[in-house]
PDB file of N, CA and C in Angstrom:
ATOM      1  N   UNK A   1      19.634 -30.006  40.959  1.00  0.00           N
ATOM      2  CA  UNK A   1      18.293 -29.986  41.528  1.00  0.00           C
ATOM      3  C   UNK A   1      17.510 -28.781  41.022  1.00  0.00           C
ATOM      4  N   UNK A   2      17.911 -27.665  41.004  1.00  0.00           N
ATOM      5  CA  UNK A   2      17.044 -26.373  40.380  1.00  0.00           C
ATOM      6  C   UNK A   2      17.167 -26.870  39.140  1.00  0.00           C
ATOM      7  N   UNK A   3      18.195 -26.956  38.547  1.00  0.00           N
ATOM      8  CA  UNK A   3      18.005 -27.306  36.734  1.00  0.00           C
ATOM      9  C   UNK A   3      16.457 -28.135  36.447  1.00  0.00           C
ATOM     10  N   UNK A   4      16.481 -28.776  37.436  1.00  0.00           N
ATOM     11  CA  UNK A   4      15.572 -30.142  37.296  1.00  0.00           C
ATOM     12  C   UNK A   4      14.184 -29.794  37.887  1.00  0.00           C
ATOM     13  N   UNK A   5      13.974 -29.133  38.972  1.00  0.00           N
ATOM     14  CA  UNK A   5      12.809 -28.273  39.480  1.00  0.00           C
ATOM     15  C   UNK A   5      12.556 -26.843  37.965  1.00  0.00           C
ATOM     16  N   UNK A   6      13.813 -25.983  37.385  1.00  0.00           N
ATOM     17  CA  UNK A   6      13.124 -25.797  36.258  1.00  0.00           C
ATOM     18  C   UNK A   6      12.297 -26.183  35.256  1.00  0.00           C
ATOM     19  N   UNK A   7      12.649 -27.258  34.381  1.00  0.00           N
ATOM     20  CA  UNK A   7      12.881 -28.164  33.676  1.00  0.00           C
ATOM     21  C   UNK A   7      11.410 -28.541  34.132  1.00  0.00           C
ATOM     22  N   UNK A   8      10.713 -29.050  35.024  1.00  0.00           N
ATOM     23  CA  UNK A   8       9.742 -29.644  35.525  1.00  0.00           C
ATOM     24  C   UNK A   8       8.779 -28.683  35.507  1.00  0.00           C
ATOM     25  N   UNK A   9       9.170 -27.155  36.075  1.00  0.00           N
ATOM     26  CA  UNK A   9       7.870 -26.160  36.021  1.00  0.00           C
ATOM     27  C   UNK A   9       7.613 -25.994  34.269  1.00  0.00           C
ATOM     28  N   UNK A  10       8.534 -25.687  33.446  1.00  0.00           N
ATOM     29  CA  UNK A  10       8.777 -25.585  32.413  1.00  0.00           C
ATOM     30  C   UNK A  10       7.632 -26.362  31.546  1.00  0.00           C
ATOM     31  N   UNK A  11       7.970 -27.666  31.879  1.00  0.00           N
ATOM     32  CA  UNK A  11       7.362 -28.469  31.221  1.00  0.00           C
ATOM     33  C   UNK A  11       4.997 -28.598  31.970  1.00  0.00           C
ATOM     34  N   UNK A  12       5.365 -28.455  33.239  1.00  0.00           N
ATOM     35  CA  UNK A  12       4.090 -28.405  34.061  1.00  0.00           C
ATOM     36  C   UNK A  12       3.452 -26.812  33.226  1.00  0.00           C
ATOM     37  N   UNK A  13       4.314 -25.672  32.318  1.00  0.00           N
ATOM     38  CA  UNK A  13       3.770 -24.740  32.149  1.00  0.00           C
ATOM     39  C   UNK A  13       3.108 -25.050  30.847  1.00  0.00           C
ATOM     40  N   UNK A  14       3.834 -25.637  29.829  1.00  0.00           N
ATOM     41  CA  UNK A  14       3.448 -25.976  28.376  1.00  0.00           C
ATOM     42  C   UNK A  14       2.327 -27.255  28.318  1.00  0.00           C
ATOM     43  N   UNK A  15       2.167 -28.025  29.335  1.00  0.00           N
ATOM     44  CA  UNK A  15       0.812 -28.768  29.990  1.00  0.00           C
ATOM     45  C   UNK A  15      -0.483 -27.764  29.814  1.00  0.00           C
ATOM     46  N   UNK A  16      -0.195 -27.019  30.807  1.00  0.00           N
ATOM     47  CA  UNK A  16      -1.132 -26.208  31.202  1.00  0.00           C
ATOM     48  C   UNK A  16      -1.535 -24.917  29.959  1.00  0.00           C
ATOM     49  N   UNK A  17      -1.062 -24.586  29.182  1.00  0.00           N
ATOM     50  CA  UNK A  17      -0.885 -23.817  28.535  1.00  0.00           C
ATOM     51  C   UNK A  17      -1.919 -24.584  26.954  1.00  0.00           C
ATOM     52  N   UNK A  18      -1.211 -26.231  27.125  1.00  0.00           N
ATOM     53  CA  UNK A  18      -1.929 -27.023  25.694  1.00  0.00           C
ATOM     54  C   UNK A  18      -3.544 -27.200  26.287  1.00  0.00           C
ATOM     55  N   UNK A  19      -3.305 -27.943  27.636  1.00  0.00           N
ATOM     56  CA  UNK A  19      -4.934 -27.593  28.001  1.00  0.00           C
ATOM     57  C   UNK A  19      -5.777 -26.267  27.940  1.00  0.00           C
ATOM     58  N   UNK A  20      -5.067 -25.397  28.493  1.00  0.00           N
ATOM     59  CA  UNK A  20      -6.080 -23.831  28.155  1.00  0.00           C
ATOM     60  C   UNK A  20      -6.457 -23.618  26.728  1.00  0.00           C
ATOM     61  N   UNK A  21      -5.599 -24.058  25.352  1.00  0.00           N
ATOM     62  CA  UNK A  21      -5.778 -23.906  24.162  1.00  0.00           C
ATOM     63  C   UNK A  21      -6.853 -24.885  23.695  1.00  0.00           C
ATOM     64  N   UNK A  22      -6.803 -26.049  24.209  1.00  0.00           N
ATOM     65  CA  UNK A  22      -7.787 -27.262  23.647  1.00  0.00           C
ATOM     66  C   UNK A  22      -8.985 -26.646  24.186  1.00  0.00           C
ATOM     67  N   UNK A  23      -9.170 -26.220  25.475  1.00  0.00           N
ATOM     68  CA  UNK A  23     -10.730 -25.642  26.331  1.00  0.00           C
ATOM     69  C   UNK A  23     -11.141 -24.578  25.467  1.00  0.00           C
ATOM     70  N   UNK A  24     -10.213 -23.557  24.749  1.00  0.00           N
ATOM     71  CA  UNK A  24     -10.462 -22.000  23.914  1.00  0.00           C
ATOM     72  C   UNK A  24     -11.093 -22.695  22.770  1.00  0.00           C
ATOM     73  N   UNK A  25     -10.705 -24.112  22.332  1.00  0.00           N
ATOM     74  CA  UNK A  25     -11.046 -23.796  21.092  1.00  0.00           C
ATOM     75  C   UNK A  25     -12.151 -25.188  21.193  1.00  0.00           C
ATOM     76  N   UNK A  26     -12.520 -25.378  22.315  1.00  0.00           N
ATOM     77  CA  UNK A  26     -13.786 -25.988  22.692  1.00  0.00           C
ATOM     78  C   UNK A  26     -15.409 -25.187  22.536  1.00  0.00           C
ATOM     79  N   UNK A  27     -14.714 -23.822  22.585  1.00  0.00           N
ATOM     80  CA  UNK A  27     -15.824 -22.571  23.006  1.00  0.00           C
ATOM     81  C   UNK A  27     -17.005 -22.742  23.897  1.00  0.00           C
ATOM     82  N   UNK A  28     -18.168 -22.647  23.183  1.00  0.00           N
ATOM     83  CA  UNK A  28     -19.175 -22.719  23.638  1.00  0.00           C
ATOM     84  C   UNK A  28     -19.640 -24.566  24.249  1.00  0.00           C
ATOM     85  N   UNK A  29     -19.031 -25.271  24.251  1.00  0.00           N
ATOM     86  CA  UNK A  29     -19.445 -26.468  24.817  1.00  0.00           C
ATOM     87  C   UNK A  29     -18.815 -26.709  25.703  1.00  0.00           C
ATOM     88  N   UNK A  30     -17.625 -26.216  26.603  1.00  0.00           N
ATOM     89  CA  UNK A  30     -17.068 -25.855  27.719  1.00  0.00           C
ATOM     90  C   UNK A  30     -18.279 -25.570  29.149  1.00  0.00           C
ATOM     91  N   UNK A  31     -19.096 -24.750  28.330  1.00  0.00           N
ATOM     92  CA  UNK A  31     -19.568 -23.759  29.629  1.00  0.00           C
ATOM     93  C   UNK A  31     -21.283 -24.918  29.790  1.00  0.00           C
ATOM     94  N   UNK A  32     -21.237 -25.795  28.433  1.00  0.00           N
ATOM     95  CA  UNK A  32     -22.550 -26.709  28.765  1.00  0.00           C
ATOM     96  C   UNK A  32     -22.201 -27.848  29.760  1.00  0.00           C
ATOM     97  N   UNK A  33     -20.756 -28.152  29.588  1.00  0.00           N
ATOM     98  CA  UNK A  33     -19.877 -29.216  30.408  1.00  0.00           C
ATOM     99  C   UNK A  33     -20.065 -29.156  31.818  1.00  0.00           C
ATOM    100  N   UNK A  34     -20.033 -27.272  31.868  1.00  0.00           N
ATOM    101  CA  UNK A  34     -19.651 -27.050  33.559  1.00  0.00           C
ATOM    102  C   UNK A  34     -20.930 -27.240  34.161  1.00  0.00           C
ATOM    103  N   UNK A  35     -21.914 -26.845  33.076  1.00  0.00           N
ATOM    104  CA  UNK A  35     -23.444 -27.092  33.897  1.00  0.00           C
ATOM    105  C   UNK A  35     -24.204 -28.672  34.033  1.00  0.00           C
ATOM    106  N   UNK A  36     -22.995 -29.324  33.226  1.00  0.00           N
ATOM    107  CA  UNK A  36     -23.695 -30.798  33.499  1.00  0.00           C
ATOM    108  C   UNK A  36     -22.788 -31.631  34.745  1.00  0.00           C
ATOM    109  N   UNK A  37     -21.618 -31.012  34.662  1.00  0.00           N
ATOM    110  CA  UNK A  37     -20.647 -31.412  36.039  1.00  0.00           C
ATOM    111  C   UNK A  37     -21.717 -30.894  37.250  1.00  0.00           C
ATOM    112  N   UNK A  38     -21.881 -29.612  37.411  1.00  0.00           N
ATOM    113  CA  UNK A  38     -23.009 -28.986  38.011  1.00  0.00           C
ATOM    114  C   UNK A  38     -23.891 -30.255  38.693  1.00  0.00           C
ATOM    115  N   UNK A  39     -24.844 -30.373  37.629  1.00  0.00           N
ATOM    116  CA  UNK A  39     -25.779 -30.626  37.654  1.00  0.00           C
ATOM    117  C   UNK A  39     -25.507 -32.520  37.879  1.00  0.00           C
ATOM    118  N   UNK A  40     -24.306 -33.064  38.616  1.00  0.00           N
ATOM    119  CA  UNK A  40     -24.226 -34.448  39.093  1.00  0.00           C
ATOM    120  C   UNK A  40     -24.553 -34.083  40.664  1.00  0.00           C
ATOM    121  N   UNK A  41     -24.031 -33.331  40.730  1.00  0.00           N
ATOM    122  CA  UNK A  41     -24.578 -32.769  42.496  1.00  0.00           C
ATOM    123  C   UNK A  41     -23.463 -33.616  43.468  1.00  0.00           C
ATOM    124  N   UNK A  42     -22.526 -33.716  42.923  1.00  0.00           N
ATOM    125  CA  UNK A  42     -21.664 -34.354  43.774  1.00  0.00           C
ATOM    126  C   UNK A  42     -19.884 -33.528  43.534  1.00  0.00           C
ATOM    127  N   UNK A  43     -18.968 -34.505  44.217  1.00  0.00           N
ATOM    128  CA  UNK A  43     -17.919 -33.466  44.388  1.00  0.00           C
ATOM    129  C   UNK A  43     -16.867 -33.719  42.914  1.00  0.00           C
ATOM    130  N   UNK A  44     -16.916 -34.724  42.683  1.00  0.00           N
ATOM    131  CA  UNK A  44     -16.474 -35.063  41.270  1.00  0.00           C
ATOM    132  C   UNK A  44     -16.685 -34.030  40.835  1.00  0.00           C
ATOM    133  N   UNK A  45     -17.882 -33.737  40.090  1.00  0.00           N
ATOM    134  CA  UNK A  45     -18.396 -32.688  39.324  1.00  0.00           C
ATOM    135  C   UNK A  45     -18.110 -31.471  39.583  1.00  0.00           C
ATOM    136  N   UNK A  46     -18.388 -31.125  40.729  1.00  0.00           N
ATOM    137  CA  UNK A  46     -18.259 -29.760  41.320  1.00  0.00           C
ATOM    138  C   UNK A  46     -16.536 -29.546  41.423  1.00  0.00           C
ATOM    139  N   UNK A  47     -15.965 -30.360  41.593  1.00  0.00           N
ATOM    140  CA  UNK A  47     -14.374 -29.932  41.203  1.00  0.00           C
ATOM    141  C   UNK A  47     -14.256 -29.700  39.883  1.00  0.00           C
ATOM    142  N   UNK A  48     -14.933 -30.926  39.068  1.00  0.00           N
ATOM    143  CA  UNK A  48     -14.463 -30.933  37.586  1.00  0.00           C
ATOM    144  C   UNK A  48     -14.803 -29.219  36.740  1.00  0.00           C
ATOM    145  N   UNK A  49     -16.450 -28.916  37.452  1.00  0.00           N
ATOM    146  CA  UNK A  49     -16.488 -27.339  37.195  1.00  0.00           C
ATOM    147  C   UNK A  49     -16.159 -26.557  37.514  1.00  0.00           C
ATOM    148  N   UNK A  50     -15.431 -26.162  38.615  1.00  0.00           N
ATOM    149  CA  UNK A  50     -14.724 -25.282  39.215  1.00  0.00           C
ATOM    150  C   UNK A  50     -13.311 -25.300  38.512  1.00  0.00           C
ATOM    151  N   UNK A  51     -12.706 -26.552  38.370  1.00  0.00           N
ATOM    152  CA  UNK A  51     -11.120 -26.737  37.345  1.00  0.00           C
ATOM    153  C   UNK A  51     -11.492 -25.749  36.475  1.00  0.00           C
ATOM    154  N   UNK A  52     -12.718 -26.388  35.975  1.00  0.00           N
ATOM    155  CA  UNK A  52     -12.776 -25.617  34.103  1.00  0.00           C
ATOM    156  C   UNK A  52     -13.402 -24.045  34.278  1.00  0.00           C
ATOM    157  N   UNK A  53     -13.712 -23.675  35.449  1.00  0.00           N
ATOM    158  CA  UNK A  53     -14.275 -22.326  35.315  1.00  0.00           C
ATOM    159  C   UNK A  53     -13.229 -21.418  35.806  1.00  0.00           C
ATOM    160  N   UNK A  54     -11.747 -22.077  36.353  1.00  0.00           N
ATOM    161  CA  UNK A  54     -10.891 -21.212  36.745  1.00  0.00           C
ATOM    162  C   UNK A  54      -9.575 -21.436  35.225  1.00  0.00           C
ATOM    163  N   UNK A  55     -10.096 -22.630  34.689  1.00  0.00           N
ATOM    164  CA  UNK A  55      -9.542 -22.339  33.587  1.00  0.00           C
ATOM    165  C   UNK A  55      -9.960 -21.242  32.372  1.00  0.00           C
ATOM    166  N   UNK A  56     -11.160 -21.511  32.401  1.00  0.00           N
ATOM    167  CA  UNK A  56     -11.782 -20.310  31.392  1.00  0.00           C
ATOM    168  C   UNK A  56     -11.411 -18.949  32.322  1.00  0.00           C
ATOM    169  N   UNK A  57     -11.155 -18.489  33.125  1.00  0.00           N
ATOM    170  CA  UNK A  57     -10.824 -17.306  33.753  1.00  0.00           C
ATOM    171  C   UNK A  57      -9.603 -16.825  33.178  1.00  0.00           C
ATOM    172  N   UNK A  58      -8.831 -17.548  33.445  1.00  0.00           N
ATOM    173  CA  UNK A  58      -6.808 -17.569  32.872  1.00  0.00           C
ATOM    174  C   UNK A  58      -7.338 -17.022  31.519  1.00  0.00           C
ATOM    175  N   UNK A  59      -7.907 -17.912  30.616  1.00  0.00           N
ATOM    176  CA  UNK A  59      -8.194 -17.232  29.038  1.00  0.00           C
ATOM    177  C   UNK A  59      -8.651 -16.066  29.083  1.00  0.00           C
ATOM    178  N   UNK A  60      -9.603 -16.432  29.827  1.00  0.00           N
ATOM    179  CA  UNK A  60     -10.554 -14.535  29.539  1.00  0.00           C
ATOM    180  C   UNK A  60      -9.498 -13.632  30.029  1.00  0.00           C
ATOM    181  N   UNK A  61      -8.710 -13.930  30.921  1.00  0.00           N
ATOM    182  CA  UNK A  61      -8.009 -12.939  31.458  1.00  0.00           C
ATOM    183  C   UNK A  61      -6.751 -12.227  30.325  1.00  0.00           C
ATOM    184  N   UNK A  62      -6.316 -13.466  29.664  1.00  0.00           N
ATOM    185  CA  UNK A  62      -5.107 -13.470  28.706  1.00  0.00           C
ATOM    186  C   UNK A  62      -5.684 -12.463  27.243  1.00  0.00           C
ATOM    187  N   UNK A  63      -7.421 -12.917  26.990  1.00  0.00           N
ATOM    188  CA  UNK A  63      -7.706 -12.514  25.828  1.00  0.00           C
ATOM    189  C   UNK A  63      -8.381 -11.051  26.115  1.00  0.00           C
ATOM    190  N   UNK A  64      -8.380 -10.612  27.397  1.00  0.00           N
ATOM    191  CA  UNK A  64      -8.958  -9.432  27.742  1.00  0.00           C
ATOM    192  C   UNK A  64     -10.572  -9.438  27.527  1.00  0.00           C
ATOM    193  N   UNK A  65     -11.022 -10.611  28.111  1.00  0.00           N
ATOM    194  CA  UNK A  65     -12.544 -10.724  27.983  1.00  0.00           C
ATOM    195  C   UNK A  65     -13.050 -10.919  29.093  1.00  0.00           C
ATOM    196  N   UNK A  66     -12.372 -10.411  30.637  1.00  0.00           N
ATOM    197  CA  UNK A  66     -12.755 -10.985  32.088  1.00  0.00           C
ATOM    198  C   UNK A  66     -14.277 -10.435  32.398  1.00  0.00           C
ATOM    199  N   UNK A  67     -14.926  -9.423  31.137  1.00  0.00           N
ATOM    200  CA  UNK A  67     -16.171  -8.817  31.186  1.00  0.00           C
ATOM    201  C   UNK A  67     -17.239  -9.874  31.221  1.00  0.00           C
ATOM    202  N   UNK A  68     -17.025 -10.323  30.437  1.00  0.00           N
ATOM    203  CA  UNK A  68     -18.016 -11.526  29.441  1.00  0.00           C
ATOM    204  C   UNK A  68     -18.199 -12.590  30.479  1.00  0.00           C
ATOM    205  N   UNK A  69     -16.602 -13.284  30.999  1.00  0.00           N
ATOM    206  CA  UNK A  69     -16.662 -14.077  32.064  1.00  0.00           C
ATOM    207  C   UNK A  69     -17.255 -13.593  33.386  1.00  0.00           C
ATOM    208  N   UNK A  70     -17.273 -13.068  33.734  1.00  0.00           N
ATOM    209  CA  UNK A  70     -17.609 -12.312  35.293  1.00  0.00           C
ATOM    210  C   UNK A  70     -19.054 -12.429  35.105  1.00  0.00           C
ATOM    211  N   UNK A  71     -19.491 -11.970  33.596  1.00  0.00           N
ATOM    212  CA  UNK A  71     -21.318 -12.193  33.421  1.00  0.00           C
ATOM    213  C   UNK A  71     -21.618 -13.823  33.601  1.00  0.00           C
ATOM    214  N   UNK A  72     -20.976 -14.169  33.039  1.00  0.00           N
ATOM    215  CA  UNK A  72     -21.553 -15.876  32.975  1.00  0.00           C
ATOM    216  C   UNK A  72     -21.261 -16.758  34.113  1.00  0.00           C
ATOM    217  N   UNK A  73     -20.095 -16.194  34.587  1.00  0.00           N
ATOM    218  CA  UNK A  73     -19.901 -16.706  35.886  1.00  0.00           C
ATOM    219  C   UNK A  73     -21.357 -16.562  37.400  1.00  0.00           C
ATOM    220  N   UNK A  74     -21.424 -15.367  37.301  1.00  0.00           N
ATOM    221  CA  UNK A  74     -22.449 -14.637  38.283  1.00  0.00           C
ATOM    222  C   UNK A  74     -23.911 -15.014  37.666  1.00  0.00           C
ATOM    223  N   UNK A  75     -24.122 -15.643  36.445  1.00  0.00           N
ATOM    224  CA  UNK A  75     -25.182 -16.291  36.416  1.00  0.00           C
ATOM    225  C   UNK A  75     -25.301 -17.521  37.219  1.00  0.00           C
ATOM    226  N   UNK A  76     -24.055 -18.514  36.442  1.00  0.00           N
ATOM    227  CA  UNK A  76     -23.651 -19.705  36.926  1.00  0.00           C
ATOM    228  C   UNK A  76     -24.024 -19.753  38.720  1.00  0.00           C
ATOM    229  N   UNK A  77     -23.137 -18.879  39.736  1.00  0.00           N
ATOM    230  CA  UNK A  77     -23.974 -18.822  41.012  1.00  0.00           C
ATOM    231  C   UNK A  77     -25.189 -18.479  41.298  1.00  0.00           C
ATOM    232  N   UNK A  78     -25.839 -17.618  40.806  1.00  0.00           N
ATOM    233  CA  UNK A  78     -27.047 -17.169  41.260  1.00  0.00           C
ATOM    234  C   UNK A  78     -28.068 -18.272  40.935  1.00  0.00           C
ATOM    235  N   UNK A  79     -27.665 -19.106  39.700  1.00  0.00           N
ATOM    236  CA  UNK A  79     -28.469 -20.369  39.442  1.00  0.00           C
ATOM    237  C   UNK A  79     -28.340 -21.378  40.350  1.00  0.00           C
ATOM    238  N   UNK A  80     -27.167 -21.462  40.461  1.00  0.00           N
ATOM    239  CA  UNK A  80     -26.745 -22.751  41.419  1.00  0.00           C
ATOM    240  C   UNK A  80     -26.378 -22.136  42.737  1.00  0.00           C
ATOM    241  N   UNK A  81     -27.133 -21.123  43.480  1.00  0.00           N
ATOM    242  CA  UNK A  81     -26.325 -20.591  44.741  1.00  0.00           C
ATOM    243  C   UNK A  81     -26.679 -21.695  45.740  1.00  0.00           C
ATOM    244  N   UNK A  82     -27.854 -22.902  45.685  1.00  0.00           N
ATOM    245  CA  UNK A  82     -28.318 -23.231  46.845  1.00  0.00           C
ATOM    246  C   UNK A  82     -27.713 -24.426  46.852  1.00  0.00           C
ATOM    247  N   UNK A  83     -26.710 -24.537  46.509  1.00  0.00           N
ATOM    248  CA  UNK A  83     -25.585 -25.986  45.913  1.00  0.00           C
ATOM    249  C   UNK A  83     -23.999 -25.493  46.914  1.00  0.00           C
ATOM    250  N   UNK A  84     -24.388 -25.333  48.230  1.00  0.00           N
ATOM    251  CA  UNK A  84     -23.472 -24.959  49.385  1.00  0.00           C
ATOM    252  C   UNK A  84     -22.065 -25.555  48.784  1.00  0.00           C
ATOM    253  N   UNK A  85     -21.803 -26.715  48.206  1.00  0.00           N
ATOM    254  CA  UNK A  85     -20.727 -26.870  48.354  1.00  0.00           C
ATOM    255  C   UNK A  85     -19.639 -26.737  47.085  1.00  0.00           C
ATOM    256  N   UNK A  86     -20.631 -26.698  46.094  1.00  0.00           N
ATOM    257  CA  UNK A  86     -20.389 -25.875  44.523  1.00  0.00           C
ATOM    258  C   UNK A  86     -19.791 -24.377  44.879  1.00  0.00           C
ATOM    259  N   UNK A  87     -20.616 -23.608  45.695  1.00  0.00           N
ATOM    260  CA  UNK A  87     -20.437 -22.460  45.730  1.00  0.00           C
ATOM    261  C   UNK A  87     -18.880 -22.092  46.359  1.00  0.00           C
ATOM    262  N   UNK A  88     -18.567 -23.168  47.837  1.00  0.00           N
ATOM    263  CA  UNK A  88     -17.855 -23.278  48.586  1.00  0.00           C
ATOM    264  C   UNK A  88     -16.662 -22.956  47.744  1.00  0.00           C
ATOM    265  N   UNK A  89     -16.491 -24.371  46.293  1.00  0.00           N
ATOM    266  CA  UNK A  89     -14.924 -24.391  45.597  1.00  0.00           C
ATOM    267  C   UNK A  89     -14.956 -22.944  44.486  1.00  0.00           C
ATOM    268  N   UNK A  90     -16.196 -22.534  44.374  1.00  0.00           N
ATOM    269  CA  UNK A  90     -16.081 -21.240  43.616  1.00  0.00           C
ATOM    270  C   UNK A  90     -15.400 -19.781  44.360  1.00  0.00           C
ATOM    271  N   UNK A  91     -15.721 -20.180  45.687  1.00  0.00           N
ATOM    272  CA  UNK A  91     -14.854 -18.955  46.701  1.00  0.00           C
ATOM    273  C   UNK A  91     -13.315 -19.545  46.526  1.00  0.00           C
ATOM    274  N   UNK A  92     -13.091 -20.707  46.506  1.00  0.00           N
ATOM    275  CA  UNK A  92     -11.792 -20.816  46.818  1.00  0.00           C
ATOM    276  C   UNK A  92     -10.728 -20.951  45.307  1.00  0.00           C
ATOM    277  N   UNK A  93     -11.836 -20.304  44.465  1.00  0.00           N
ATOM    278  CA  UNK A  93     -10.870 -20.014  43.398  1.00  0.00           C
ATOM    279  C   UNK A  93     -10.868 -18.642  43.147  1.00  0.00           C
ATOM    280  N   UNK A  94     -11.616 -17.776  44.232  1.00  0.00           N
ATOM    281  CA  UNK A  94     -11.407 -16.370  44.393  1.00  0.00           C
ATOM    282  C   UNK A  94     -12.324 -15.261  43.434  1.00  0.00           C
TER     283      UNK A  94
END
Protein backbone atom coordinates (compact mmCIF):
# COMPACT_ATOMS: atom_id res chain seq x y z
CA UNK A 1 0.00 0.00 0.00
CA UNK A 2 2.75 2.81 0.65
CA UNK A 3 4.78 1.39 -2.34
CA UNK A 4 1.61 2.14 -4.26
CA UNK A 5 0.51 5.54 -2.49
CA UNK A 6 4.36 6.37 -3.53
CA UNK A 7 4.30 5.33 -6.88
CA UNK A 8 0.99 7.41 -7.31
CA UNK A 9 2.39 10.76 -5.67
CA UNK A 10 5.40 10.12 -7.84
CA UNK A 11 3.68 9.90 -10.79
CA UNK A 12 0.74 12.89 -9.66
CA UNK A 13 4.35 14.89 -9.26
CA UNK A 14 5.79 14.43 -12.95
CA UNK A 15 1.91 15.42 -14.10
CA UNK A 16 2.20 18.41 -12.43
CA UNK A 17 5.61 19.27 -13.11
CA UNK A 18 4.85 18.51 -17.39
CA UNK A 19 1.92 20.93 -16.92
CA UNK A 20 3.99 23.78 -15.15
CA UNK A 21 6.58 23.33 -18.17
CA UNK A 22 3.89 23.43 -21.06
CA UNK A 23 2.24 26.88 -19.10
CA UNK A 24 6.37 28.34 -18.90
CA UNK A 25 6.72 27.87 -22.24
CA UNK A 26 3.23 29.24 -23.11
CA UNK A 27 4.63 32.70 -21.71
CA UNK A 28 2.93 35.57 -22.42
CA UNK A 29 -0.48 34.02 -23.63
CA UNK A 30 -1.05 32.35 -20.27
CA UNK A 31 -1.73 35.62 -18.50
CA UNK A 32 -4.26 36.75 -21.76
CA UNK A 33 -6.07 33.25 -20.95
CA UNK A 34 -6.51 34.22 -17.27
CA UNK A 35 -8.11 37.52 -18.31
CA UNK A 36 -10.48 35.91 -20.70
CA UNK A 37 -11.42 33.05 -18.06
CA UNK A 38 -11.86 36.36 -16.01
CA UNK A 39 -13.75 37.96 -18.11
CA UNK A 40 -16.72 34.79 -18.54
CA UNK A 41 -17.86 36.04 -15.13
CA UNK A 42 -18.72 32.77 -14.02
CA UNK A 43 -17.16 29.96 -11.81
CA UNK A 44 -15.75 27.81 -14.60
CA UNK A 45 -13.58 30.58 -15.46
CA UNK A 46 -12.80 31.96 -12.29
CA UNK A 47 -11.45 28.49 -11.17
CA UNK A 48 -9.87 27.94 -14.53
CA UNK A 49 -7.88 31.45 -13.57
CA UNK A 50 -7.13 30.99 -10.30
CA UNK A 51 -5.65 27.07 -11.33
CA UNK A 52 -3.41 28.95 -13.78
CA UNK A 53 -2.47 31.91 -11.56
CA UNK A 54 -1.40 29.56 -8.72
CA UNK A 55 0.32 27.72 -11.31
CA UNK A 56 2.30 30.58 -12.66
CA UNK A 57 3.19 31.30 -8.89
CA UNK A 58 5.01 27.64 -8.37
CA UNK A 59 7.18 28.88 -11.61
CA UNK A 60 7.87 32.27 -10.55
CA UNK A 61 8.65 30.90 -7.36
CA UNK A 62 11.07 28.01 -8.79
CA UNK A 63 12.63 30.64 -11.37
CA UNK A 64 13.07 33.31 -8.64
CA UNK A 65 10.75 35.81 -10.36
CA UNK A 66 7.89 36.02 -7.40
CA UNK A 67 8.72 40.02 -8.07
CA UNK A 68 7.32 40.24 -11.50
CA UNK A 69 4.39 37.91 -10.40
CA UNK A 70 3.20 39.71 -7.28
CA UNK A 71 3.15 42.94 -9.90
CA UNK A 72 0.83 41.32 -12.31
CA UNK A 73 -1.00 39.58 -9.97
CA UNK A 74 -2.02 42.90 -7.85
CA UNK A 75 -2.94 44.41 -11.10
CA UNK A 76 -5.05 41.42 -12.04
CA UNK A 77 -7.16 42.28 -8.52
CA UNK A 78 -7.29 45.77 -8.47
CA UNK A 79 -8.83 45.38 -12.08
CA UNK A 80 -11.10 42.79 -11.26
CA UNK A 81 -11.58 43.59 -7.39
CA UNK A 82 -15.44 44.12 -7.87
CA UNK A 83 -15.75 40.35 -9.16
CA UNK A 84 -16.50 39.14 -5.22
CA UNK A 85 -16.17 35.77 -6.13
CA UNK A 86 -12.94 35.83 -8.43
CA UNK A 87 -11.38 37.58 -5.67
CA UNK A 88 -12.83 35.04 -3.04
CA UNK A 89 -10.65 31.83 -4.97
CA UNK A 90 -7.65 34.31 -5.18
CA UNK A 91 -7.61 34.47 -1.15
CA UNK A 92 -7.86 30.89 -1.04
CA UNK A 93 -4.81 30.36 -2.94
CA UNK A 94 -3.14 32.65 -0.38
Amino acid sequence: AAAERKRRDEEAERARCARLATIERRGESVWQEIEAEIERRNATGYDKAATLLADLRAIAETKGSTETFTRRLRTIRERHARKERFIERLKKLG
